[in-house]
N, C-alpha and C. Protein backbone atom coordinates (compact mmCIF):
# COMPACT_ATOMS: atom_id res chain seq x y z
N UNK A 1 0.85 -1.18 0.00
CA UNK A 1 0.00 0.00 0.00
C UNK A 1 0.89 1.24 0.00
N UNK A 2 0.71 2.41 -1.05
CA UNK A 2 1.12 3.57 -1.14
C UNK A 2 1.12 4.29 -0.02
N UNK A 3 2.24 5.31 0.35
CA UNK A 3 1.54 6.25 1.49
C UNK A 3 0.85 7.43 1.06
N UNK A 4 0.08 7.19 0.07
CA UNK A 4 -0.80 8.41 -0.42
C UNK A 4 -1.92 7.13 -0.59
N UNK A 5 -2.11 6.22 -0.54
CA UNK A 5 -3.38 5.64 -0.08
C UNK A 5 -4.03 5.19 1.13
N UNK A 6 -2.80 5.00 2.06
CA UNK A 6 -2.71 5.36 3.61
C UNK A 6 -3.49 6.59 3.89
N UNK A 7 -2.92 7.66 3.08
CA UNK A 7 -3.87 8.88 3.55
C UNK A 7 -4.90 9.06 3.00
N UNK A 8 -5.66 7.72 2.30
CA UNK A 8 -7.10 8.16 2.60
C UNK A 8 -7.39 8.09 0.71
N UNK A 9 -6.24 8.23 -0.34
CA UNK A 9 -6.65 7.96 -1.78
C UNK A 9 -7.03 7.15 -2.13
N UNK A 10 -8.24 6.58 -3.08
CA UNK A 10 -8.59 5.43 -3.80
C UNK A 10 -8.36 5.45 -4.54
N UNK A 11 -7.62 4.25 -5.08
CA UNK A 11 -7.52 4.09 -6.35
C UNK A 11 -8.45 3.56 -7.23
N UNK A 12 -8.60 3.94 -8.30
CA UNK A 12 -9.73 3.49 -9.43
C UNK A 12 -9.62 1.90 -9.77
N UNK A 13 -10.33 1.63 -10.12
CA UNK A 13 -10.52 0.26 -10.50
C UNK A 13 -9.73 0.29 -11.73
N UNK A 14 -9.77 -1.38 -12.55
CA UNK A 14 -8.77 -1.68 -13.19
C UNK A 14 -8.89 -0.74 -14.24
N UNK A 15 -8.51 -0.49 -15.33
CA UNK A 15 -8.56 0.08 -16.51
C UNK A 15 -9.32 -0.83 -17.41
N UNK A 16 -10.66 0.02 -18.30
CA UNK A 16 -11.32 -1.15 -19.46
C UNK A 16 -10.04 -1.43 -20.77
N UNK A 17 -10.85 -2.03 -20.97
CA UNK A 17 -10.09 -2.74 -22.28
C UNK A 17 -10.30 -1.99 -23.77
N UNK A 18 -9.92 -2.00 -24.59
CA UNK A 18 -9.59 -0.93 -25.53
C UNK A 18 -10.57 -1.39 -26.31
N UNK A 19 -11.22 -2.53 -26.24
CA UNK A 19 -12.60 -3.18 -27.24
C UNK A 19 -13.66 -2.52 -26.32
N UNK A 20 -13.68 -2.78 -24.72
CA UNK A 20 -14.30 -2.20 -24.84
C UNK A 20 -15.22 -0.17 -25.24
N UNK A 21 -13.79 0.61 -24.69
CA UNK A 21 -13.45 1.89 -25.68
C UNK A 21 -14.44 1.80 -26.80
N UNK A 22 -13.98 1.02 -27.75
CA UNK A 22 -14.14 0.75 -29.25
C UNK A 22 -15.53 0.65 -29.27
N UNK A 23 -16.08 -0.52 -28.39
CA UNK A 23 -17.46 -0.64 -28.78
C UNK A 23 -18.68 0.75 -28.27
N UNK A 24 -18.32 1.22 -27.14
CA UNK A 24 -19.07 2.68 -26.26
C UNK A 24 -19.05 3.72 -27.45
N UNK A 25 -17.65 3.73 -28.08
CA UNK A 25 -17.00 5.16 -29.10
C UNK A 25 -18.41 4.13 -30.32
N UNK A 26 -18.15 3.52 -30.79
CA UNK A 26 -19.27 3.19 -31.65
C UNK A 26 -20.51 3.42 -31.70
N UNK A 27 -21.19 2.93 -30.37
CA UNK A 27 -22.50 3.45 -30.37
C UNK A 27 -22.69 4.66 -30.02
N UNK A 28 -21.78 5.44 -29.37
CA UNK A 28 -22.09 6.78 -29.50
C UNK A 28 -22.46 7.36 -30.39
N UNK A 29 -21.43 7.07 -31.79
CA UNK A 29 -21.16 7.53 -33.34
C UNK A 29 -22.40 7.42 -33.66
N UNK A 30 -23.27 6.03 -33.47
CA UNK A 30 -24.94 5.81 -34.08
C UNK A 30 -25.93 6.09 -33.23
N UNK A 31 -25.67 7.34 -32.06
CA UNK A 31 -26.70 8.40 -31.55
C UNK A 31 -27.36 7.35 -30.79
N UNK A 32 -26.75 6.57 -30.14
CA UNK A 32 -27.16 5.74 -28.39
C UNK A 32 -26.67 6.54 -27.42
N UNK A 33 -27.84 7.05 -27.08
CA UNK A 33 -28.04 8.04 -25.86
C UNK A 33 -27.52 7.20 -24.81
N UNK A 34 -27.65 6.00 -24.39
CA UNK A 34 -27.17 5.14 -23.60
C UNK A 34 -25.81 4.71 -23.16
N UNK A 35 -25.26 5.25 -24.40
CA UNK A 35 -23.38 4.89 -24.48
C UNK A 35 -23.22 5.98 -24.06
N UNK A 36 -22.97 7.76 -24.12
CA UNK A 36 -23.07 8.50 -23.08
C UNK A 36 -22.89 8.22 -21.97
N UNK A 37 -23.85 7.30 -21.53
CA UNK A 37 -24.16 7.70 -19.94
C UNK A 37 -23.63 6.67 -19.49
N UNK A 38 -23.12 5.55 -20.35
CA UNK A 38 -22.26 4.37 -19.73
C UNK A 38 -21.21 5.07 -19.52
N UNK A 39 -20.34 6.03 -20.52
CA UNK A 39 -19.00 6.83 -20.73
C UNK A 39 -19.33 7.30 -19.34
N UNK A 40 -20.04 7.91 -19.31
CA UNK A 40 -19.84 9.10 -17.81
C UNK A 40 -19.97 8.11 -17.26
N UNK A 41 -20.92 7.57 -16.24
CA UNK A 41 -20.38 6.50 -15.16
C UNK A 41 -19.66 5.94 -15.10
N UNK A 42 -18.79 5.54 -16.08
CA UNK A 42 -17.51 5.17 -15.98
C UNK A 42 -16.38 5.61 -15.93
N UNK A 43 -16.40 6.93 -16.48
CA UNK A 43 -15.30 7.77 -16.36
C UNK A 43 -14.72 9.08 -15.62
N UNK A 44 -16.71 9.78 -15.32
CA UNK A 44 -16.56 11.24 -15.30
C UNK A 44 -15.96 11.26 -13.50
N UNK A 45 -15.77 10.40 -12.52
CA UNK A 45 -15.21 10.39 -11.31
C UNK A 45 -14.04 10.72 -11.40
N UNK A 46 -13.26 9.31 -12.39
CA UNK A 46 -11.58 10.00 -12.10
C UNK A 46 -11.63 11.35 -13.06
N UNK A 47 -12.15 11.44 -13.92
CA UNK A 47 -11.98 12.82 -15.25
C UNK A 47 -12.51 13.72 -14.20
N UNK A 48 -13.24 13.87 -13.18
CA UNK A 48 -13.44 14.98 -12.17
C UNK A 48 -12.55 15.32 -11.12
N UNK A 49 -12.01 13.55 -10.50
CA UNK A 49 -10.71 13.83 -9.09
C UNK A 49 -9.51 14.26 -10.30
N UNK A 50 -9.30 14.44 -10.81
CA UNK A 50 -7.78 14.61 -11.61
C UNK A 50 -8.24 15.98 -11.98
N UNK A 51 -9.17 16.70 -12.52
CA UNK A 51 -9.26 18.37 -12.69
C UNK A 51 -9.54 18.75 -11.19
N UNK A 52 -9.98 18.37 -10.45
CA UNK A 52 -10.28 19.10 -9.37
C UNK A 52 -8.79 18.87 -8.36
N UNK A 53 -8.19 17.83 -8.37
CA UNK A 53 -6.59 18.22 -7.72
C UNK A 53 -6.11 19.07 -8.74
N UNK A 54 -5.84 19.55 -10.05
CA UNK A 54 -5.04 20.16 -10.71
C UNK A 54 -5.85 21.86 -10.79
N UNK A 55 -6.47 22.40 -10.19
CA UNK A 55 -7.53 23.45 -10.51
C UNK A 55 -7.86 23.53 -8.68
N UNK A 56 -7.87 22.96 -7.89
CA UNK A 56 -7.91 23.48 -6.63
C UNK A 56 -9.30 24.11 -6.83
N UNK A 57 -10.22 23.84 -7.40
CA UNK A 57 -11.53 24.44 -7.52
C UNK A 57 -12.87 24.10 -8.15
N UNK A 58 -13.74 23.57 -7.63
CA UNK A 58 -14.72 22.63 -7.57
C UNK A 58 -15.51 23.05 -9.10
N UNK A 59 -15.40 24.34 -8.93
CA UNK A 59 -16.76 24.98 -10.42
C UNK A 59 -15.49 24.79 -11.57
N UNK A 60 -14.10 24.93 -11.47
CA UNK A 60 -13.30 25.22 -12.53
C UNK A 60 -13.52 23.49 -12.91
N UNK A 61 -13.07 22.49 -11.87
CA UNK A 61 -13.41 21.21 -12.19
C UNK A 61 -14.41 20.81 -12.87
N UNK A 62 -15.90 21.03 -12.40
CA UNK A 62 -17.07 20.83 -13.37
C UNK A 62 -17.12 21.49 -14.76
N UNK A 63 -16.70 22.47 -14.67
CA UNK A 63 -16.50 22.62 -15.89
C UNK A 63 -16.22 22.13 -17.21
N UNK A 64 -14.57 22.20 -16.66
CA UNK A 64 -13.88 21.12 -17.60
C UNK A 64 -14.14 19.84 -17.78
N UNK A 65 -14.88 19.28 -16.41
CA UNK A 65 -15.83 17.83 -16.93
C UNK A 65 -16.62 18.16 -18.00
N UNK A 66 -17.36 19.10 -17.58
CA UNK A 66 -18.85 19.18 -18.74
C UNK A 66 -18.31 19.32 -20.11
N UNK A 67 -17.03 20.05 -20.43
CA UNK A 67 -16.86 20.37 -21.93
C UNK A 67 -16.08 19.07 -22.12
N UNK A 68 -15.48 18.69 -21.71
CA UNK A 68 -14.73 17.36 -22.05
C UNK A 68 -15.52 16.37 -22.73
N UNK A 69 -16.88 16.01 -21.78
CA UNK A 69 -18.14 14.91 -22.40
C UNK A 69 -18.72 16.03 -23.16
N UNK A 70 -18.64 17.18 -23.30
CA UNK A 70 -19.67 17.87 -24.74
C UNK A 70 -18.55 17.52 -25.54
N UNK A 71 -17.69 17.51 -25.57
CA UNK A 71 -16.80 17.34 -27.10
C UNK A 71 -16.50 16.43 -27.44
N UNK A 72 -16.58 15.20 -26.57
CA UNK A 72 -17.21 13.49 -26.90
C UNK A 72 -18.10 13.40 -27.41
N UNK A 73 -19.55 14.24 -27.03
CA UNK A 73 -20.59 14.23 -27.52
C UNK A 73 -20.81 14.88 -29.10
N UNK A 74 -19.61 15.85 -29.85
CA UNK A 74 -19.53 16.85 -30.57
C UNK A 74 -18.74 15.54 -32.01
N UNK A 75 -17.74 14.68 -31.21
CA UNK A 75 -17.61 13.50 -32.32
C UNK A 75 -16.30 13.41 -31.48
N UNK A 76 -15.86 12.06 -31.88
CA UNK A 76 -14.73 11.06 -31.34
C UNK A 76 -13.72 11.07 -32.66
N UNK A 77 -13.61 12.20 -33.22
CA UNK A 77 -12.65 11.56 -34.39
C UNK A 77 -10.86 11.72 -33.58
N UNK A 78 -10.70 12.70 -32.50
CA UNK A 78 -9.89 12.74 -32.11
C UNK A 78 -9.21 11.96 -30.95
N UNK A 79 -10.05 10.90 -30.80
CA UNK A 79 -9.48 10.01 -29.98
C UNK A 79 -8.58 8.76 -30.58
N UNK A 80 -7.67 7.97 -30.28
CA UNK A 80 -7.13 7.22 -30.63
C UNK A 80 -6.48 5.97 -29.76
N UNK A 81 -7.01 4.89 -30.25
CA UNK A 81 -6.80 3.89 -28.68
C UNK A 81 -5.59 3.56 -29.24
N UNK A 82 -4.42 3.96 -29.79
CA UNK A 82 -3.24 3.41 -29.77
C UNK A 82 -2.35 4.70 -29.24
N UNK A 83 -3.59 5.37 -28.62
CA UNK A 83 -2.48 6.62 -27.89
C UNK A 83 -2.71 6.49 -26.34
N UNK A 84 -3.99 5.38 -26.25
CA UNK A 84 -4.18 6.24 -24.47
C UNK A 84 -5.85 5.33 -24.57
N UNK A 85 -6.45 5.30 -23.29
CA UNK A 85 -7.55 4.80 -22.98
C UNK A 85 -8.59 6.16 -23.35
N UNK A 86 -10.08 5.74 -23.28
CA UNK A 86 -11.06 6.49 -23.56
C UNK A 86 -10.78 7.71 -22.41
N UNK A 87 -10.22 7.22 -21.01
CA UNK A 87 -10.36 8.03 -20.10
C UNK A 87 -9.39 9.12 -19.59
N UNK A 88 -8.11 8.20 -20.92
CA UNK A 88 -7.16 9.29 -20.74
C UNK A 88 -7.16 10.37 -21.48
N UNK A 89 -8.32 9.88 -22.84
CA UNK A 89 -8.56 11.21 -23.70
C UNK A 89 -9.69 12.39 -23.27
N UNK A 90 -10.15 11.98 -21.98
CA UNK A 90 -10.82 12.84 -21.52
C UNK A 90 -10.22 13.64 -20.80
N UNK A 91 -10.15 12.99 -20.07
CA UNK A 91 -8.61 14.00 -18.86
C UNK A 91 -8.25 14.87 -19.62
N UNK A 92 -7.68 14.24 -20.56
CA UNK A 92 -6.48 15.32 -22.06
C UNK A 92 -7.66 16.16 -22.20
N UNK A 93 -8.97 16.25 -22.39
CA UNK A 93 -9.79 17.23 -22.94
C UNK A 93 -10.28 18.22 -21.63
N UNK A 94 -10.34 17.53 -20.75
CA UNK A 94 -10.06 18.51 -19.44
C UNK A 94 -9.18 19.09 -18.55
N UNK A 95 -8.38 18.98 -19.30
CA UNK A 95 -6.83 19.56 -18.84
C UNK A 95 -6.66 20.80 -19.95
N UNK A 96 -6.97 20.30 -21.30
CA UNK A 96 -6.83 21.56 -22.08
C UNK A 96 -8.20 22.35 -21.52
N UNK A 97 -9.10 22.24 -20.93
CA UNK A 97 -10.20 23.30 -20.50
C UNK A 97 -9.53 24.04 -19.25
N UNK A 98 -9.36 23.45 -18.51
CA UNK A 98 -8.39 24.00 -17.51
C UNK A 98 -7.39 24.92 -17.65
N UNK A 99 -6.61 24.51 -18.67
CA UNK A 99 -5.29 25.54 -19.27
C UNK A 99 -5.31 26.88 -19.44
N UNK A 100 -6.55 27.07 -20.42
CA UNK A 100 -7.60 27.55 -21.22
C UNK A 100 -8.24 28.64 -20.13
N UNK A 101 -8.31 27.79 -19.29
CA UNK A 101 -9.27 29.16 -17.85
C UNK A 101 -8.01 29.90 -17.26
N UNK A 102 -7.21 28.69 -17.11
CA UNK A 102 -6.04 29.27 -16.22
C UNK A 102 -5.52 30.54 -16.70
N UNK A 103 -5.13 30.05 -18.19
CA UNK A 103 -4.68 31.35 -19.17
C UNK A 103 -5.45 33.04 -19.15
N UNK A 104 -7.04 32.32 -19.11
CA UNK A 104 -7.94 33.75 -19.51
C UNK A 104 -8.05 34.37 -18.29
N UNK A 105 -7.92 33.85 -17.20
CA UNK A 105 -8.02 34.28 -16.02
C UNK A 105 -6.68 34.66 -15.27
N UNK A 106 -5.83 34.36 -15.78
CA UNK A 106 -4.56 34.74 -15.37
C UNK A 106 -4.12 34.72 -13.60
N UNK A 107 -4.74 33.51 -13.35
CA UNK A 107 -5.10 33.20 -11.73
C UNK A 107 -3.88 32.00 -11.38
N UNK A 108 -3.48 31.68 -10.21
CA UNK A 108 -2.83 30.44 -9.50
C UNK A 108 -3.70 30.30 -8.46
N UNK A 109 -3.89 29.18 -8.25
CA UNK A 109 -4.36 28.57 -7.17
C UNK A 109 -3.62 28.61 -5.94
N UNK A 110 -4.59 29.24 -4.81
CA UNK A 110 -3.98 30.03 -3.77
C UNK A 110 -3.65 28.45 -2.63
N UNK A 111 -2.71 28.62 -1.86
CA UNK A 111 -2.60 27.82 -0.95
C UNK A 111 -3.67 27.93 0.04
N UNK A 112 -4.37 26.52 0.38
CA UNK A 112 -5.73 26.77 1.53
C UNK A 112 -4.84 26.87 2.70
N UNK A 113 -5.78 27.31 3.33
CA UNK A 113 -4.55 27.76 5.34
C UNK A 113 -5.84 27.03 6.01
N UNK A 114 -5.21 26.22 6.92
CA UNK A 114 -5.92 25.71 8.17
C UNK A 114 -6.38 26.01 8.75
N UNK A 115 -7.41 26.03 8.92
CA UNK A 115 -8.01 26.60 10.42
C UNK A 115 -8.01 25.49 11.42
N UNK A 116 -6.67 26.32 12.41
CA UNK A 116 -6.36 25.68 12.99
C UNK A 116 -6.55 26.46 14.69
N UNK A 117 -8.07 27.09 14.47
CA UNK A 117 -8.40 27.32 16.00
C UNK A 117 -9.45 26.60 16.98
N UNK A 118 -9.43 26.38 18.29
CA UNK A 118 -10.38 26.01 19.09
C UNK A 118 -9.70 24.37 19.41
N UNK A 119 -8.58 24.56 20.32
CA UNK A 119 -8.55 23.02 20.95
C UNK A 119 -8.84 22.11 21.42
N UNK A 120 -8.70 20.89 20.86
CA UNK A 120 -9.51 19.80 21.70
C UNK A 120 -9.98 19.53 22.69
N UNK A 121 -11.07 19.09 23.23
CA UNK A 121 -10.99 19.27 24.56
C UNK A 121 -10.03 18.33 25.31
N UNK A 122 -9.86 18.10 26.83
CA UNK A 122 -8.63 17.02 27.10
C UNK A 122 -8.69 15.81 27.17
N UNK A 123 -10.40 15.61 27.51
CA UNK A 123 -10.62 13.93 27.24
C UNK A 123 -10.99 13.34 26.24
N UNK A 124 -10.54 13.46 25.04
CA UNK A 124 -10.69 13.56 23.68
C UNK A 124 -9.93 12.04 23.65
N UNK A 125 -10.69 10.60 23.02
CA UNK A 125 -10.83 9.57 22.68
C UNK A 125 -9.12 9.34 21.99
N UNK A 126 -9.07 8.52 21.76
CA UNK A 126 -7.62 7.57 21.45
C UNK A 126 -8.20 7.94 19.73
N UNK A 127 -9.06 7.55 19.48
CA UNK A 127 -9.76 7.34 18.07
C UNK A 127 -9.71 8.76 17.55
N UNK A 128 -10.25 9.84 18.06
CA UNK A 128 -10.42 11.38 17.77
C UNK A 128 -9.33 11.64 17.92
N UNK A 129 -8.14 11.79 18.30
CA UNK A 129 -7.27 11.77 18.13
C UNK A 129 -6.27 11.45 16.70
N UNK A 130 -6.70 10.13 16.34
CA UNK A 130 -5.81 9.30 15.22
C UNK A 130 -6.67 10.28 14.23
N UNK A 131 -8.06 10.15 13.65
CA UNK A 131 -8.57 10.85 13.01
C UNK A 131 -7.84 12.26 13.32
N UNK A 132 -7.95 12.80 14.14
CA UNK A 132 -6.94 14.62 13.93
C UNK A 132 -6.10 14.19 13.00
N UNK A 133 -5.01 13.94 13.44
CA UNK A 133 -3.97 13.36 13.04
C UNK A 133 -3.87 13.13 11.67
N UNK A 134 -4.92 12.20 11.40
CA UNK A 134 -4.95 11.91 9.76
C UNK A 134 -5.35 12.42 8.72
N UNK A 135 -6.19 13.67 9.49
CA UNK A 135 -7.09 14.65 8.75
C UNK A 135 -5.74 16.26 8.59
N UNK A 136 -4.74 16.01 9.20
CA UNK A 136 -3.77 17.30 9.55
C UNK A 136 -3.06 16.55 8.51
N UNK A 137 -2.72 15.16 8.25
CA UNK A 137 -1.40 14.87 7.12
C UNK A 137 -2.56 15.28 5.64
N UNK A 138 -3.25 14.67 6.01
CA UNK A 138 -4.23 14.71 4.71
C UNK A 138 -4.02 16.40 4.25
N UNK A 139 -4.50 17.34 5.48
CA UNK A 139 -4.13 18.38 4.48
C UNK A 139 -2.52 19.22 4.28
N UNK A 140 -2.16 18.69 5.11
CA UNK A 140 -0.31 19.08 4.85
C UNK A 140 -0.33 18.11 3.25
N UNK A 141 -0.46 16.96 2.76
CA UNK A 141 -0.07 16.96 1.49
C UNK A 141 -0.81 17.06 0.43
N UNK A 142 -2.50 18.22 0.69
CA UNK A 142 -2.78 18.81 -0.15
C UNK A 142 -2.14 20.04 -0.71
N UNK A 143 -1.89 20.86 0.42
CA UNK A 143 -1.27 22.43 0.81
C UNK A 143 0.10 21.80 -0.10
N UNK A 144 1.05 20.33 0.10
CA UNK A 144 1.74 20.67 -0.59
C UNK A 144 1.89 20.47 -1.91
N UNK A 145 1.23 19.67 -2.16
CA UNK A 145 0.72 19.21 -3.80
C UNK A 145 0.29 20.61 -4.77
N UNK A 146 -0.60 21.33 -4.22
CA UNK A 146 -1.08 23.15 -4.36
C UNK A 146 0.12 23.78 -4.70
N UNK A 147 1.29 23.73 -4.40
CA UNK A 147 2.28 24.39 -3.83
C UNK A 147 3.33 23.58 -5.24
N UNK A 148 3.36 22.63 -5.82
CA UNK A 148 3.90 21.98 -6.84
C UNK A 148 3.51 22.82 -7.92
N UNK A 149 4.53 23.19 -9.23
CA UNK A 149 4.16 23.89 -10.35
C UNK A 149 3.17 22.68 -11.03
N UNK A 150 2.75 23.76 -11.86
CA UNK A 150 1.12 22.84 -12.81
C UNK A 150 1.95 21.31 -12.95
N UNK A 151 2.96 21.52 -14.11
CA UNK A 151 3.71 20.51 -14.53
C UNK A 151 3.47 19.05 -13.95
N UNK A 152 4.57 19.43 -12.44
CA UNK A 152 4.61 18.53 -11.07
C UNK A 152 3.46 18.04 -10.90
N UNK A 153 2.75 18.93 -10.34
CA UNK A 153 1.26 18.67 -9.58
C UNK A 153 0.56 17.63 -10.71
N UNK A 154 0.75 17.78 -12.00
CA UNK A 154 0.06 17.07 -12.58
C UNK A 154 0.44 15.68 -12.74
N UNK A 155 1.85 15.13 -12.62
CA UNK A 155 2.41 14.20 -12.62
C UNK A 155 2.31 13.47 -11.30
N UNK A 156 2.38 13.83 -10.35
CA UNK A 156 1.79 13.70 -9.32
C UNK A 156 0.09 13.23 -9.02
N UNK A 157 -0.60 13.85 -9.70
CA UNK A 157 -2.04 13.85 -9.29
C UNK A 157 -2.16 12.26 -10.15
N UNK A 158 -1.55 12.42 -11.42
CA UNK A 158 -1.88 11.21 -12.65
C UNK A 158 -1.17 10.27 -11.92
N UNK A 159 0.36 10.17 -11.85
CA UNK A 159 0.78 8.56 -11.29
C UNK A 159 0.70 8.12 -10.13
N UNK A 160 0.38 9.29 -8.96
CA UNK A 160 0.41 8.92 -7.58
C UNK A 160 -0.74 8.93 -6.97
N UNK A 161 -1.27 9.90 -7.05
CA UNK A 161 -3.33 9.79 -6.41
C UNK A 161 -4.02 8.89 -7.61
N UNK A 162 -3.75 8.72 -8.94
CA UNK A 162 -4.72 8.07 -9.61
C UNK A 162 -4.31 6.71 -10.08
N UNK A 163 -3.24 6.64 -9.78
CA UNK A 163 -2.46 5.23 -10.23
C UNK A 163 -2.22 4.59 -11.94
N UNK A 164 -2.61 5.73 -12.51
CA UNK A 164 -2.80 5.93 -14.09
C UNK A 164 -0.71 5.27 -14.54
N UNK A 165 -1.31 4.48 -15.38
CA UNK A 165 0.51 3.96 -15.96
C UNK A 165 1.28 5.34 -16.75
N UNK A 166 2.65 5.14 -16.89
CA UNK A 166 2.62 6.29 -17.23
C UNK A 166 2.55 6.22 -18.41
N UNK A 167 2.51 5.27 -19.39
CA UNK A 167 1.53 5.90 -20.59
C UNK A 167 0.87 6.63 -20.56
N UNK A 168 -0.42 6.22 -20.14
CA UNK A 168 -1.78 6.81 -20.31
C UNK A 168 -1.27 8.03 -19.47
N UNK A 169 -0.77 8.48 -18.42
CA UNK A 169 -0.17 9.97 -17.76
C UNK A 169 0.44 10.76 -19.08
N UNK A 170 1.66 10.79 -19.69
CA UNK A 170 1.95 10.74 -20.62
C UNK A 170 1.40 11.06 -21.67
N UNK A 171 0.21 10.11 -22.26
CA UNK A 171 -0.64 10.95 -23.28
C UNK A 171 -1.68 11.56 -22.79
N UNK A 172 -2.08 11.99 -21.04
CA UNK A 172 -2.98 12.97 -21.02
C UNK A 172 -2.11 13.90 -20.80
N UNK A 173 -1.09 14.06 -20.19
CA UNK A 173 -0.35 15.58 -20.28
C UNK A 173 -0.12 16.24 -21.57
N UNK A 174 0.38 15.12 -23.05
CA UNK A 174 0.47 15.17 -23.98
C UNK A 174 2.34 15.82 -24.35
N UNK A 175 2.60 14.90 -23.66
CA UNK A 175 4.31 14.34 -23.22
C UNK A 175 5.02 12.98 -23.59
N UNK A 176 6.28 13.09 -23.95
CA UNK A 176 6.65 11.55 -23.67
C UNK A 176 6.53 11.08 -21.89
N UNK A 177 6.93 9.78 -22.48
CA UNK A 177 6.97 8.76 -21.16
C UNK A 177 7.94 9.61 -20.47
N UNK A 178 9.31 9.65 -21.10
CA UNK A 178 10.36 9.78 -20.49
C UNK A 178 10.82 11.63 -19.93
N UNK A 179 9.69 12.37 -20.50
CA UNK A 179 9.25 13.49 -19.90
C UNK A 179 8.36 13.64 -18.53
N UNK A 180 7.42 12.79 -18.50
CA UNK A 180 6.49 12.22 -17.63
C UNK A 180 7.32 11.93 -16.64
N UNK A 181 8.09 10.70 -16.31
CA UNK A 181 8.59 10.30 -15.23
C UNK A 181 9.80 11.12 -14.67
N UNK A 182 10.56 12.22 -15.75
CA UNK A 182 11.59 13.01 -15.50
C UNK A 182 10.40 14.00 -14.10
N UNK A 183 9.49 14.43 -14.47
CA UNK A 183 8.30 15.61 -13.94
C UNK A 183 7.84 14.70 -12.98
N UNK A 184 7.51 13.58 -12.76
CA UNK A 184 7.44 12.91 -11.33
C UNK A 184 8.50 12.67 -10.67
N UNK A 185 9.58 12.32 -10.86
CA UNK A 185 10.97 12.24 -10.06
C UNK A 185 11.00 13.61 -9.31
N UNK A 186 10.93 14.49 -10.11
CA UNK A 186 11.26 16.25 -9.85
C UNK A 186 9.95 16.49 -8.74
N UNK A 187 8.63 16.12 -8.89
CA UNK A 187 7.73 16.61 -8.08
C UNK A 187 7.62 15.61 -6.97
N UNK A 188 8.18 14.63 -7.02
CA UNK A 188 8.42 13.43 -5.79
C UNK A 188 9.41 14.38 -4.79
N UNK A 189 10.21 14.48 -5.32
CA UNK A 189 11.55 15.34 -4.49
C UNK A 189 10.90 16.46 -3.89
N UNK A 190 10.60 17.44 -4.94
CA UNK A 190 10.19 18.68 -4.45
C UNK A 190 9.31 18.70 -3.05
N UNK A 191 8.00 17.57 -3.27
CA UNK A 191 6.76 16.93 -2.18
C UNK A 191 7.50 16.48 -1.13
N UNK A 192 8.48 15.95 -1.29
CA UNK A 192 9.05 15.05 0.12
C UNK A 192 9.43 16.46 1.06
N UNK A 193 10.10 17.50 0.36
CA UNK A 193 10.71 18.42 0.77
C UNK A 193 10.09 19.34 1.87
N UNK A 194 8.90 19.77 0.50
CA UNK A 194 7.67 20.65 1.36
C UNK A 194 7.14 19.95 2.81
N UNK A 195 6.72 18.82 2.54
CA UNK A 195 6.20 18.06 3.75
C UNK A 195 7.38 17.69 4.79
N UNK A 196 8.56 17.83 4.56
CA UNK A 196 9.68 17.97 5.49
C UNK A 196 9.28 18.75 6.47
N UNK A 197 9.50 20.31 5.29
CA UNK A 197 9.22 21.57 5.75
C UNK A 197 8.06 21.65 6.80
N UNK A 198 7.44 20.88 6.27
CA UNK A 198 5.86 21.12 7.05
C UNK A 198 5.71 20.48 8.41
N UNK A 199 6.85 19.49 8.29
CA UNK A 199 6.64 18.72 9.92
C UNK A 199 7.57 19.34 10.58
N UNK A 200 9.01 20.32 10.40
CA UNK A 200 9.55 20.93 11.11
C UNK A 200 8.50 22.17 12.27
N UNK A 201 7.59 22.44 11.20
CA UNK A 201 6.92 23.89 11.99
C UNK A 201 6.38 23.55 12.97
């Protein structure tokens, strides 16, 4: 077990199979309202946890979900299963929505601060306790993940919170492999650092 699943990440279930891709992208093509909505239940969770760690912001996240499945819905000619799964070409389509805001808005995502007033009381349970505890790492390695350039953070969010291979990471950043894992090595380091930092204070 990861220690970013220790703190509380799930990982997604296995990855579908590229027939099946093939067959959903098909009936979509012949206007089965039904293949839609298989696509989203199957996909739009991680295509939502992966914009919403990279965007630090719940409406910027929906967003880029919603245009991602409108431009599935708009035609599939730009997908390609010898580049990446159905779900990594979504991501890829909500990552460029994201970019896209980031750019027009000319914004960074601010570091959240703790509120960290009103102490426990003293006979506070063995259990309430561990929960503090796990709820304080949980957000020390959000604050520091926030704190990772887009790049990082994204390499990070794809191979370590989502467990995505780095292929499929890779062709949703729209990178090589060997770019990919250079940008997780670099944001592994950087993360260990911050959270150093963070247990000194």
């Amino acid at each position: 077990m990861s220690w970013l699943t220790r703190l509380g990440f799930v990982a997604p279930g296995a990855a579908p199979a590229a027939a099946d891709d093939a067959a959903l992208l098909a009936r979509l093509a012949a206007g089965d309202g039904d293949a839609l909505a298989a696509v989203y239940r199957r996909e739009s969770g991680a295509v939502y946890r992966y914009a919403l760690a990279l965007a630090g912001d719940e409406a910027a996240a929906l967003d880029a979900v919603h245009e991602a499945f409108a431009q599935l819905l708009r035609g599939t000619q730009g997908f390609d299963a010898g580049r990446g799964t159905l779900g990594a070409y979504l991501a890829g389509m909500a990552r460029h929505q994201l970019l896209a805001q980031w750019r027009d808005a000319r914004r960074h995502v601010e570091l959240d601060e703790a509120d960290e007033d009103g102490a426990a009381p003293g006979a506070a349970s063995d259990a309430s306790d561990t929960r503090l505890a796990e709820a304080q790492q949980h957000h020390q390695l959000w604050a520091a993940i926030r704190r990772l350039s887009w790049p990082q953070r994204e390499a990070i969010v794809l191979v370590d919170l989502q467990e995505r291979s780095y292929d499929d990471a890779a062709a949703i950043a729209g990178v090589s492999t060997d770019v990919l894992r250079t940008r997780l090595h670099r944001a592994r380091q950087r993360l260990a650092d911050l959270l150093a930092v963070g247990e000194r204070r």
